[in-house]
Protein backbone atom coordinates (compact mmCIF):
# COMPACT_ATOMS: atom_id res chain seq x y z
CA UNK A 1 0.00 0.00 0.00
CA UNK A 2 1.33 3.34 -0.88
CA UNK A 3 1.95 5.39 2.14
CA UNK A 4 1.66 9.56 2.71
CA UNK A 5 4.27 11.27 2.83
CA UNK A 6 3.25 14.17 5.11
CA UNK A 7 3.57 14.30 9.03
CA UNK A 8 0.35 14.15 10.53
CA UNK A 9 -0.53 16.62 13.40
CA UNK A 10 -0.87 15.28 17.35
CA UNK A 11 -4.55 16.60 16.97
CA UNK A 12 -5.12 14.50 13.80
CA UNK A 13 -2.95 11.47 16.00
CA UNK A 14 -5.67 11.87 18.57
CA UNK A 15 -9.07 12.39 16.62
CA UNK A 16 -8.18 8.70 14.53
CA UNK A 17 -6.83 6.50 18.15
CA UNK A 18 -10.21 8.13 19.25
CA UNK A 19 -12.00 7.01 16.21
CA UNK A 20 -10.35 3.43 15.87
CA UNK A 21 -11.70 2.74 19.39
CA UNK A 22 -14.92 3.39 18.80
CA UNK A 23 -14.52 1.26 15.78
CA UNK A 24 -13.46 -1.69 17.55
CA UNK A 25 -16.18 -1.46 20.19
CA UNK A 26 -18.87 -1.39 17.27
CA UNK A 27 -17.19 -4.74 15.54
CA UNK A 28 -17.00 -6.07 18.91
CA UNK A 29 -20.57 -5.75 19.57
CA UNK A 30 -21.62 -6.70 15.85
CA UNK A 31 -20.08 -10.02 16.58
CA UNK A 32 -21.61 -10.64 19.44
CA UNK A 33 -24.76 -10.29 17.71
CA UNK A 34 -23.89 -11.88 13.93
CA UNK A 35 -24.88 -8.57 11.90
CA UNK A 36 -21.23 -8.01 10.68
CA UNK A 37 -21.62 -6.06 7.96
CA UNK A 38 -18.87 -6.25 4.98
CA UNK A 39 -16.47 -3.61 3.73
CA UNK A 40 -16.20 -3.14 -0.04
CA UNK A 41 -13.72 -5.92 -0.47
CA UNK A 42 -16.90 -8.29 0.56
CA UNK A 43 -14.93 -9.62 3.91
CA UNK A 44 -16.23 -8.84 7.24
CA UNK A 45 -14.86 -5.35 8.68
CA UNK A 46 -12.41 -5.89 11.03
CA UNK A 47 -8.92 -7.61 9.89
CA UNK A 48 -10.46 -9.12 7.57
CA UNK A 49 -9.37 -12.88 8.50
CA UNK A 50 -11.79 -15.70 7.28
CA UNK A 51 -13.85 -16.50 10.58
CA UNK A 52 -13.75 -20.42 9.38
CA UNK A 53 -11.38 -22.59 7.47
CA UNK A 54 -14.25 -23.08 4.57
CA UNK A 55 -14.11 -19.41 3.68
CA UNK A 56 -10.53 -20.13 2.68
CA UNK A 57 -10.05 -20.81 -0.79
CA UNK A 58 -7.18 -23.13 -1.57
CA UNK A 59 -4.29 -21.58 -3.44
CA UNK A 60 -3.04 -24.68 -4.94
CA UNK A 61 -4.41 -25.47 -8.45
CA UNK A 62 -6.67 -28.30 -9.39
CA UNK A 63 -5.75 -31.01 -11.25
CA UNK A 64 -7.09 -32.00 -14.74
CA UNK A 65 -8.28 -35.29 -15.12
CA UNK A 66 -5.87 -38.34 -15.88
CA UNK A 67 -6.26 -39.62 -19.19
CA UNK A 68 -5.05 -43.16 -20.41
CA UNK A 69 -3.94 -43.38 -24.26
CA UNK A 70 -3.74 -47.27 -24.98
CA UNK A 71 -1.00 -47.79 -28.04
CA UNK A 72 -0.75 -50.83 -30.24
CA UNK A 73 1.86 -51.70 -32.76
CA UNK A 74 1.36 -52.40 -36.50
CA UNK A 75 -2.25 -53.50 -38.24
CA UNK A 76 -2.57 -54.27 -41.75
CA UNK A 77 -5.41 -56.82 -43.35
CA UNK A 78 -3.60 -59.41 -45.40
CA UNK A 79 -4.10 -63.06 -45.37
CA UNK A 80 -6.50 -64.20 -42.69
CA UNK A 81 -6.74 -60.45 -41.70
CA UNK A 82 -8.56 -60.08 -44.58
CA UNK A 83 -11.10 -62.92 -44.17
CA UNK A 84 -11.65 -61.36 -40.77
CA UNK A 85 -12.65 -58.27 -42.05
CA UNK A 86 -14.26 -59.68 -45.26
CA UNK A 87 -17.00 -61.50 -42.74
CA UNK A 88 -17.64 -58.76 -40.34
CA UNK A 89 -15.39 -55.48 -39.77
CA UNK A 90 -16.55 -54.75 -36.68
CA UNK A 91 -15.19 -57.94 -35.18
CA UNK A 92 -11.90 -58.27 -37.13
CA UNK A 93 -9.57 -57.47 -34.47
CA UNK A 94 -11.02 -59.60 -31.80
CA UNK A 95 -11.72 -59.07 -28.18
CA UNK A 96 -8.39 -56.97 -27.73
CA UNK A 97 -11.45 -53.91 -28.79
CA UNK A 98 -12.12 -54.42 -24.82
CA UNK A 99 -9.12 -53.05 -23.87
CA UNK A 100 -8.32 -50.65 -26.40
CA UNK A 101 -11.80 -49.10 -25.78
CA UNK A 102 -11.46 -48.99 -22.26
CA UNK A 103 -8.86 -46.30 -22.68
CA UNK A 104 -9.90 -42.42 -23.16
CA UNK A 105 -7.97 -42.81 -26.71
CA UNK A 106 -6.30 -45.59 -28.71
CA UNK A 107 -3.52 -45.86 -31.26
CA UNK A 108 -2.22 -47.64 -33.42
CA UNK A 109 -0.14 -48.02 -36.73
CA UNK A 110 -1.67 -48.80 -39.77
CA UNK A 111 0.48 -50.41 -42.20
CA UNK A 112 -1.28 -50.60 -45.36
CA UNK A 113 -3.08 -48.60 -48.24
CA UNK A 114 -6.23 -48.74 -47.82
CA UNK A 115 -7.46 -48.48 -51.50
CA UNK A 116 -8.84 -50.79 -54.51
CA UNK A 117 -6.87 -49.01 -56.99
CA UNK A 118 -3.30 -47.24 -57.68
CA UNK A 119 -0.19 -49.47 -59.01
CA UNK A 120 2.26 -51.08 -56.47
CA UNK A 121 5.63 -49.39 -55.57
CA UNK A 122 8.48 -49.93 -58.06
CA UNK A 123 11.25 -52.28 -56.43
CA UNK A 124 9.31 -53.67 -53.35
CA UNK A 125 8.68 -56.89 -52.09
CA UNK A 126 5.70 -56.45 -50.31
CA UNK A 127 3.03 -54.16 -50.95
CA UNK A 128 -0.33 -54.48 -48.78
CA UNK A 129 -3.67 -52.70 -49.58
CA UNK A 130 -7.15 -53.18 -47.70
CA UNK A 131 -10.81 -51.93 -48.63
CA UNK A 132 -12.89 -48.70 -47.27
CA UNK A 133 -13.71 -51.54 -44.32
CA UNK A 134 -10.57 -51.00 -42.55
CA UNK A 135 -11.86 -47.98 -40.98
CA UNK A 136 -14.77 -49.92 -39.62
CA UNK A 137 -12.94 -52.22 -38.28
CA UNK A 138 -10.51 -49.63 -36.69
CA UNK A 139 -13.49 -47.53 -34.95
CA UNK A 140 -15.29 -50.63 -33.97
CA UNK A 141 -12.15 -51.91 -32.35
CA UNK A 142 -11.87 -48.61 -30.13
CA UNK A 143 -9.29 -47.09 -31.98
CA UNK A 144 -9.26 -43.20 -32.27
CA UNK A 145 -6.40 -42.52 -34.49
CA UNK A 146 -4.09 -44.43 -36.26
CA UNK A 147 -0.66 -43.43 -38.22
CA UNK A 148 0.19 -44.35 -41.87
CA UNK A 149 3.36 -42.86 -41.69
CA UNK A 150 5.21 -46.10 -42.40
CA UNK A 151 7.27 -47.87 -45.44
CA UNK A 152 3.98 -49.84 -46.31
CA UNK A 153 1.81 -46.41 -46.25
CA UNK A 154 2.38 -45.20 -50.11
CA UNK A 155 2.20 -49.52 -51.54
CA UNK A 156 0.42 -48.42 -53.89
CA UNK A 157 1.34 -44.97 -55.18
CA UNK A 158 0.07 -41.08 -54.77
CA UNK A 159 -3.52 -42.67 -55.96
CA UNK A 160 -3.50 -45.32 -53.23
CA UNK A 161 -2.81 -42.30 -50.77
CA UNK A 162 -5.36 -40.29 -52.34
CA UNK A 163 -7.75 -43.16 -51.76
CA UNK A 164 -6.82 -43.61 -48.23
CA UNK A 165 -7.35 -40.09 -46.76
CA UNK A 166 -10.26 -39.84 -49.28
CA UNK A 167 -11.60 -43.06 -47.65
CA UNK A 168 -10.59 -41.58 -43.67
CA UNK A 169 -12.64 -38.40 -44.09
CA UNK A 170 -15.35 -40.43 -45.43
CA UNK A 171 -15.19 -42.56 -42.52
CA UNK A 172 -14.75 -39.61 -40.41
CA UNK A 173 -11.48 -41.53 -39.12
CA UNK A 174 -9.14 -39.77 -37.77
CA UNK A 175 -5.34 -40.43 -39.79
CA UNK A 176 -1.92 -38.60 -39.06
CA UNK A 177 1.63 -39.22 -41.01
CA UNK A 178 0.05 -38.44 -44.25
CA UNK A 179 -1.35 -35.47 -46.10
CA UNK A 180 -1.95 -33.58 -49.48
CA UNK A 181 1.05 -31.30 -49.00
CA UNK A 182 3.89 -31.12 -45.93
CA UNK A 183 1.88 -28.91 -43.81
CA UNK A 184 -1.01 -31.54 -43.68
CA UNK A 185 1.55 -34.68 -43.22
CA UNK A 186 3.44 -33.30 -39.86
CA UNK A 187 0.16 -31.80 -38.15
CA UNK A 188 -1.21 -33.42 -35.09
CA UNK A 189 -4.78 -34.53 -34.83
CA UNK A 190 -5.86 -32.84 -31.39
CA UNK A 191 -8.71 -34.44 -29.56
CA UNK A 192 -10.35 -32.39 -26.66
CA UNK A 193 -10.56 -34.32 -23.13
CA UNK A 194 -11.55 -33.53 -19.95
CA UNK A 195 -7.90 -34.10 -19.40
CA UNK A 196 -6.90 -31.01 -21.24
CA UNK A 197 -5.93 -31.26 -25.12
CA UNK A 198 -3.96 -34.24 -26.82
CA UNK A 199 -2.11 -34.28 -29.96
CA UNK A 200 -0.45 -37.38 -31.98
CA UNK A 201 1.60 -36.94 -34.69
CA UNK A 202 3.27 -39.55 -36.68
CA UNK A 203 6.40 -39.60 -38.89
CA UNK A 204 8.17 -42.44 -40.41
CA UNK A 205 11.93 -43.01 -39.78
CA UNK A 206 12.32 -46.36 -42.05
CA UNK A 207 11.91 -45.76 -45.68
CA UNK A 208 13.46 -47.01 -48.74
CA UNK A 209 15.82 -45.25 -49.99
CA UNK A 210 14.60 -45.23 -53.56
CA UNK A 211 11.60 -44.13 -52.35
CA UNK A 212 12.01 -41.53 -49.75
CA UNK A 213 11.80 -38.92 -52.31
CA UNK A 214 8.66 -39.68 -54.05
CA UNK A 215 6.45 -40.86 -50.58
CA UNK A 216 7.64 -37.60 -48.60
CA UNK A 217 5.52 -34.86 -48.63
CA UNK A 218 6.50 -31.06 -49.94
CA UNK A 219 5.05 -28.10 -50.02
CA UNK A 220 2.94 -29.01 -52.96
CA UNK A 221 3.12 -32.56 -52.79
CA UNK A 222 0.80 -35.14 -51.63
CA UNK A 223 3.12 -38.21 -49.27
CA UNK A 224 4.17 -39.01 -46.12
CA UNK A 225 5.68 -37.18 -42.72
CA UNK A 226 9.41 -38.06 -42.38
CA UNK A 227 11.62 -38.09 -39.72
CA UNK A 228 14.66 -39.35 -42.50
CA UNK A 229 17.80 -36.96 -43.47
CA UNK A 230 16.91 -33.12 -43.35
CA UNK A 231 13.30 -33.91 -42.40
CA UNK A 232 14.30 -35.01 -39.20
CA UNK A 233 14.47 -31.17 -38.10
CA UNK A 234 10.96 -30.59 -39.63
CA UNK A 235 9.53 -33.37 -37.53
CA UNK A 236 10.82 -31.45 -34.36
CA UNK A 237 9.80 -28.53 -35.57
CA UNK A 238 5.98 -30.08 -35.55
CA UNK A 239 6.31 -31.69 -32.25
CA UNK A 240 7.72 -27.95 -30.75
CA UNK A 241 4.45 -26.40 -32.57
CA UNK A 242 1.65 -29.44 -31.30
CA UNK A 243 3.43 -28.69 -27.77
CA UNK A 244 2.01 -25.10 -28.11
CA UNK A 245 -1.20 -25.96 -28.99
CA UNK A 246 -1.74 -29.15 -26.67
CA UNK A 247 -1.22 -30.19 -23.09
CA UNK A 248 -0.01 -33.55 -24.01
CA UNK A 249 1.96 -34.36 -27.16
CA UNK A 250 2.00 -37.74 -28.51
CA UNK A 251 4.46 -38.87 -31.48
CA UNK A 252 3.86 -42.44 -33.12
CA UNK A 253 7.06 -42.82 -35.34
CA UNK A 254 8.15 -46.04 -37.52
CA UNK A 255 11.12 -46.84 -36.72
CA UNK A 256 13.67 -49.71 -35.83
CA UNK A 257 15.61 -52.41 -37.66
CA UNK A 258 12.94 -55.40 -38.65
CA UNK A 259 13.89 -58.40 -36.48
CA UNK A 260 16.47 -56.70 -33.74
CA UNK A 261 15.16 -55.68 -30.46
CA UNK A 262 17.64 -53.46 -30.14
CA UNK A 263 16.92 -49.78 -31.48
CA UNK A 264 19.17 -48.06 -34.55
CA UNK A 265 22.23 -46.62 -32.87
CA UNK A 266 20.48 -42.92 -33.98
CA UNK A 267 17.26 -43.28 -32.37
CA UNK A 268 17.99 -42.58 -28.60
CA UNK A 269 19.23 -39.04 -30.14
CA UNK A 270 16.21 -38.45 -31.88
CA UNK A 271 14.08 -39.38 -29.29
CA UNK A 272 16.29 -36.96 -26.79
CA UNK A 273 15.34 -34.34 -29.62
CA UNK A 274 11.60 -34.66 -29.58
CA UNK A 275 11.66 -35.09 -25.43
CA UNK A 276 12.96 -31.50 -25.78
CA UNK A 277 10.91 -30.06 -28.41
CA UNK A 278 8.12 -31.43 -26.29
CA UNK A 279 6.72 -34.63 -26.93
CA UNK A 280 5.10 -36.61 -23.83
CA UNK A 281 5.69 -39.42 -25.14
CA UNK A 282 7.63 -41.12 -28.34
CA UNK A 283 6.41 -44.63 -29.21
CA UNK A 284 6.43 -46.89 -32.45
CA UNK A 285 7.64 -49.84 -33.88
CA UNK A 286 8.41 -51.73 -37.16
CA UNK A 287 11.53 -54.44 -36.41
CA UNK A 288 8.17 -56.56 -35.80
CA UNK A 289 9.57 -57.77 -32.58
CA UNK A 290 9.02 -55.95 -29.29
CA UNK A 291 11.72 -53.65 -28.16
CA UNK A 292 12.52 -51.92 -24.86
CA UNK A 293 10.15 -48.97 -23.43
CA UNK A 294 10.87 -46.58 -20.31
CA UNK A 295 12.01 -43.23 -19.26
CA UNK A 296 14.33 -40.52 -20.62
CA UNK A 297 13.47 -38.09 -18.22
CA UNK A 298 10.15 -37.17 -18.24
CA UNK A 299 9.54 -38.66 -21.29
CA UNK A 300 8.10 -41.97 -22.04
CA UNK A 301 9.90 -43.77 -24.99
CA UNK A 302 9.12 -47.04 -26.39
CA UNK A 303 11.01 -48.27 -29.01
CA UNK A 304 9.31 -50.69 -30.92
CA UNK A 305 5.75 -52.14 -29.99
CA UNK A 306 6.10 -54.73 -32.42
CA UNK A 307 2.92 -56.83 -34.79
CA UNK A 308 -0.64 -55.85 -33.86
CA UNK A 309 -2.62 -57.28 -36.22
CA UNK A 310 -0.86 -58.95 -38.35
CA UNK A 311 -0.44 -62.39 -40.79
CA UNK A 312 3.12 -62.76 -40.06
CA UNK A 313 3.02 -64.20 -36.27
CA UNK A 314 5.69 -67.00 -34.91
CA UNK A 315 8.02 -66.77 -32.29
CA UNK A 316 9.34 -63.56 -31.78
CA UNK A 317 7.35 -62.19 -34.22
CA UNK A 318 3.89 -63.42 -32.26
CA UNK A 319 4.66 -61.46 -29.29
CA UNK A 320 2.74 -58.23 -28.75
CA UNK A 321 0.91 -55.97 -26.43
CA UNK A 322 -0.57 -52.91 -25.34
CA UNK A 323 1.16 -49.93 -23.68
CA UNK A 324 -1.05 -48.05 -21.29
CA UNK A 325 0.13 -44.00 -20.54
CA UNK A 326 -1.84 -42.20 -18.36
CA UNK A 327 -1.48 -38.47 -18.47
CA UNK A 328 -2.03 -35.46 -16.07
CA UNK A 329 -1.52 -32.19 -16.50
CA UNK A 330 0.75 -33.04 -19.31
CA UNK A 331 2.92 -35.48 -17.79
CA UNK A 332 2.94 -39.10 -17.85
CA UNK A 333 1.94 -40.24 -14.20
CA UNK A 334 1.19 -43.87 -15.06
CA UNK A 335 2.47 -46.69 -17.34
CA UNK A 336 1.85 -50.39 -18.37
CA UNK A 337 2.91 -53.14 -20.48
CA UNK A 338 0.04 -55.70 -21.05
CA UNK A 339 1.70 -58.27 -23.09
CA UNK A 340 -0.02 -60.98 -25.38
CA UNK A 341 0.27 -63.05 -28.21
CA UNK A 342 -1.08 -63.01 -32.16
CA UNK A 343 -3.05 -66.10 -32.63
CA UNK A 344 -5.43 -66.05 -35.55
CA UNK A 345 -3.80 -62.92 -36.95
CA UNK A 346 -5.11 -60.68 -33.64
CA UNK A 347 -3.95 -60.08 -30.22
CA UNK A 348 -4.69 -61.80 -27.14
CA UNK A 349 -3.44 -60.51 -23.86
CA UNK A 350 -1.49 -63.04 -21.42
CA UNK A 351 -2.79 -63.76 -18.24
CA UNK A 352 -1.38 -65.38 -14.96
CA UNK A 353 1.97 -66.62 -14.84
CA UNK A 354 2.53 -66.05 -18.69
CA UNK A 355 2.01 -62.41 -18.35
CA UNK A 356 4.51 -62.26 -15.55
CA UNK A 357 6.71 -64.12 -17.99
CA UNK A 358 6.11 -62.32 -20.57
CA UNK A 359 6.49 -58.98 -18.94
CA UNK A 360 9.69 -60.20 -17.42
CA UNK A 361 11.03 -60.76 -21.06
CA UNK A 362 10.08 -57.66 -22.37
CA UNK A 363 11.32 -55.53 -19.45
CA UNK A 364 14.87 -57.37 -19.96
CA UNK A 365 15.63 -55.80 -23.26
CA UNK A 366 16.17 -52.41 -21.42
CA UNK A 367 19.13 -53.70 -20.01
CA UNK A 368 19.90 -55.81 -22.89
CA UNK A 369 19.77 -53.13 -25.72
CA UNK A 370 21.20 -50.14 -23.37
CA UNK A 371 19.74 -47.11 -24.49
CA UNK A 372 19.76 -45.81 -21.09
CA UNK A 373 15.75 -45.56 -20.61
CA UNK A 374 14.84 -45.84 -16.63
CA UNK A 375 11.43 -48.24 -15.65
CA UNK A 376 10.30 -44.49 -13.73
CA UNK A 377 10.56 -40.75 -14.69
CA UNK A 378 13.69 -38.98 -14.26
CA UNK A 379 13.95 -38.62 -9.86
CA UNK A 380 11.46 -40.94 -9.16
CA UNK A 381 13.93 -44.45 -10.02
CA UNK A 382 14.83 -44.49 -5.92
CA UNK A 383 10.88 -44.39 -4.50
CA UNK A 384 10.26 -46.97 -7.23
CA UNK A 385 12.99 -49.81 -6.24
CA UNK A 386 11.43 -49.17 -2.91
CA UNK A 387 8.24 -49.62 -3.44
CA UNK A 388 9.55 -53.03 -5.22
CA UNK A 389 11.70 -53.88 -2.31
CA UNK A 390 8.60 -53.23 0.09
C-alpha cells in the first residue's frame, strides 16, 4: 500500500486513536450479535481474517483429469486379416477392442493402403492394400487414431494415398503421417478431453531409400511425414508447434531395424530431440519384434511395440501388447505393459503366470539393448525400487 508522505498533526494522532476505538467497540458488539456487515472488499470489517477454514479458498491449483492413451503396434489386413474383415469389420480385431476401448484414446499403426486401386511401388517386395472396411474395423475396435506414416503407407502410389485419406474423411477416421502437401503430413490430430488437449503426430523413420523422395511430402506434394535426413528437423519442428497448442503431445514414429530388439544406434538421439521439443511421449515400432520402453526423463519412450494385427506371427514375431500411458496435467503419471500373443492374426493378452513371464522378457531388453531408458521418470527411479523392495 502506498503510504503519505506528510507528518500528521498530534490533533489529527488523537481524533483517529479516538475514532479506531470506537470502531473496535462497534465490531466487537456486531459479533456478538452476527450482523457483521462487509467492507467493499466483501470480507467482514475488522482484519479481515476468514472466521472459518471453509471461507478459505485453496491456493493450490486443481488437477485436470488423468487420461489413459492405450498404443498398439502395427495393423494391416492381409491373409487371414482379410477374411476377418471380409466377414464382419466390426469384429476383425477380436476381443483386444475391450481393452483398447477402455482407454480415453487408442492408437495404433496402420500399415497398409487402404485403397482398390493405384499401381504397387516400383522395387518392393511387399506391398499391402485393404478396402474402405478398414476404418470400420478400426473404430469398432476402439481405436481413435491411427498413423500411416510407415514404409507400407504409399504400396500403392500417390492414388492409393489419395484413396486412403479420401476413404478416412469419409469414414470420419481420424489419420496422421500423411497429407496432401507437408503442412497436412506433420500436423497433429488434437482431440479435446476432460484431461486437457492431446495431440499425436506420426512420422516415419524407415523408408526405402529409392523411395524416400517420391512418398515424402513437400510443399505441394501429396506423401508421407518423415523423420529421414533433413526432415528429421521438420519433424521437431511439428512436435515444438503441437506442444504449443496441446497439453499432451504424442508422437507415433516407424522406426527400428525389422527383427532386432535393439533400437538403430540414432534413435535414442532423436528421441532426446523430440523429449525437448516437447513430446510426452515417443512410441512406435516396425523391427516386428518388441523392443525396450521406459524413461528418458520425463519422457516416455518405447522403441518398438512390435505386430498388432498382423499375418506374419511365430516366435518372436507373435509377441505383442498394449502400452497403457496415463497423463495429467501433461505429464505421464502412469504406465503399463500388457503383453499378449497373435493367434489367428489378432492379439490376445497373457494372463497369470505367462504375463509375468512375458512382462519379465520384455522388461529385460532395457538392459539388454542399453539405451539408457529408466522403468520411472527422471527422480522418481529411488521411490520406485522401494516400493519393489517393500
Amino acid at each position: 500500500m502506498p503510504h503519505d508522505s506528510s507528518t500528521p498533526t498530534p490533533a489529527v494522532l488523537a481524533s483517529v486513536r479516538a475514532g479506531a476505538a470506537v470502531a473496535v467497540l462497534a465490531l466487537l458488539a456486531a459479533c456478538s450479535s452476527g450482523s457483521a456487515e462487509p467492507d467493499d472488499s466483501g470480507q467482514p470489517s475488522g482484519d479481515g481474517a476468514p472466521s472459518s477454514p471453509e471461507a478459505s479458498p485453496s491456493q493450490k491449483p486443481e488437477k485436470s483429469a488423468p487420461i489413459t492413451v492405450a498404443i498398439g503396434g502395427d495393423v494391416h489386413f492381409e491373409g487371414e486379416l482379410r477374411r476377418r474383415l471380409d466377414s464382419d469389420p466390426a469384429t476383425a480385431l477380436g476381443g483386444i477392442s475391450e481393452t483398447l476401448s477402455a482407454a480415453d484414446l487408442a492408437v495404433v499403426n496402420l500399415e497398409t493402403a487402404v485403397t482398390d486401386g493405384g499401381t504397387p511401388a516400383p522395387g518392393k517386395q511387399f506391398v499391402f492394400r485393404a478396402p474402405q472396411t478398414t476404418f470400420t474395423a478400426l473404430e469398432s475396435a476402439g481405436v481413435d487414431v491411427a498413423s500411416v506414416a510407415n514404409n507400407h503407407g504409399m504400396d500403392y502410389g500417390a492414388t492409393g494415398l489419395q484413396d486412403t485419406l479420401a476413404g478416412a474423411e469419409d469414414a470420419g477416421f481420424p489419420l496422421v503421417g500423411a497429407g496432401q502437401n507437408e503442412e497436412e503430413a506433420y500436423a497433429p490430430h488434437v482431440f479435446d478431453t476432460e484431461g486437457g488437449k492431446v495431440a499425436v503426430i506420426g512420422a516415419a523413420d524407415v523408408l526405402d531409400n529409392h523411395l524416400i523422395s517420391a512418398w515424402t511430402a513437400g510443399p505441394d506434394k501429396p506423401g508421407l511425414a518423415s523423420a529421414k535426413n533433413e526432415m528429421r528437423s521438420r519433424l521437431v519442428e511439428a512436435v515444438s508447434a503441437a506442444a504449443e497448442e496441446a497439453d499432451t503431445v504424442i508422437t507415433y514414429l516407424h522406426w527400428g531395424l525389422e527383427g532386432d530388439h535393439c533400437p538403430k544406434a540414432h534413435a535414442p538421439g532423436l528421441a532426446q530431440e523430440l523429449a525437448d521439443a516437447g513430446a510426452d511421449a515417443v512410441v512406435g515400432g516396425h523391427a516386428h519384434v518388441l523392443s525396450p520402453g521406459g524413461y528418458l526423463g520425463d519422457t516416455y519412450v518405447h522403441y518398438g511395440l512390435g505386430n498388432f494385427a498382423f499375418y506374419n506371427y511365430s516366435g518372436p514375431t507373435a509377441e505383442t501388447g498394449v502400452l497403457n500411458l496415463t497423463f495429467q496435467d501433461g505429464e505421464v503419471v502412469g504406465d503399463e505393459w500388457k503383453p499378449g500373443q497373435i493367434q489367428g492374426g489378432v492379439p490376445v493378452l497373457y494372463e497369470g503366470a505367462a504375463a509375468e513371464d512375458a512382462h519379465a522378457t520384455w522388461e529385460s531388453f532395457r538392459s539388454q539393448c542399453g539405451v539408457g531408458l529408466t522403468p520411472a521418470p527422471e527422480g522418481q527411479e529411488g521411490e520406485e525400487e522401494q516400493a519393489e523392495a517393500g
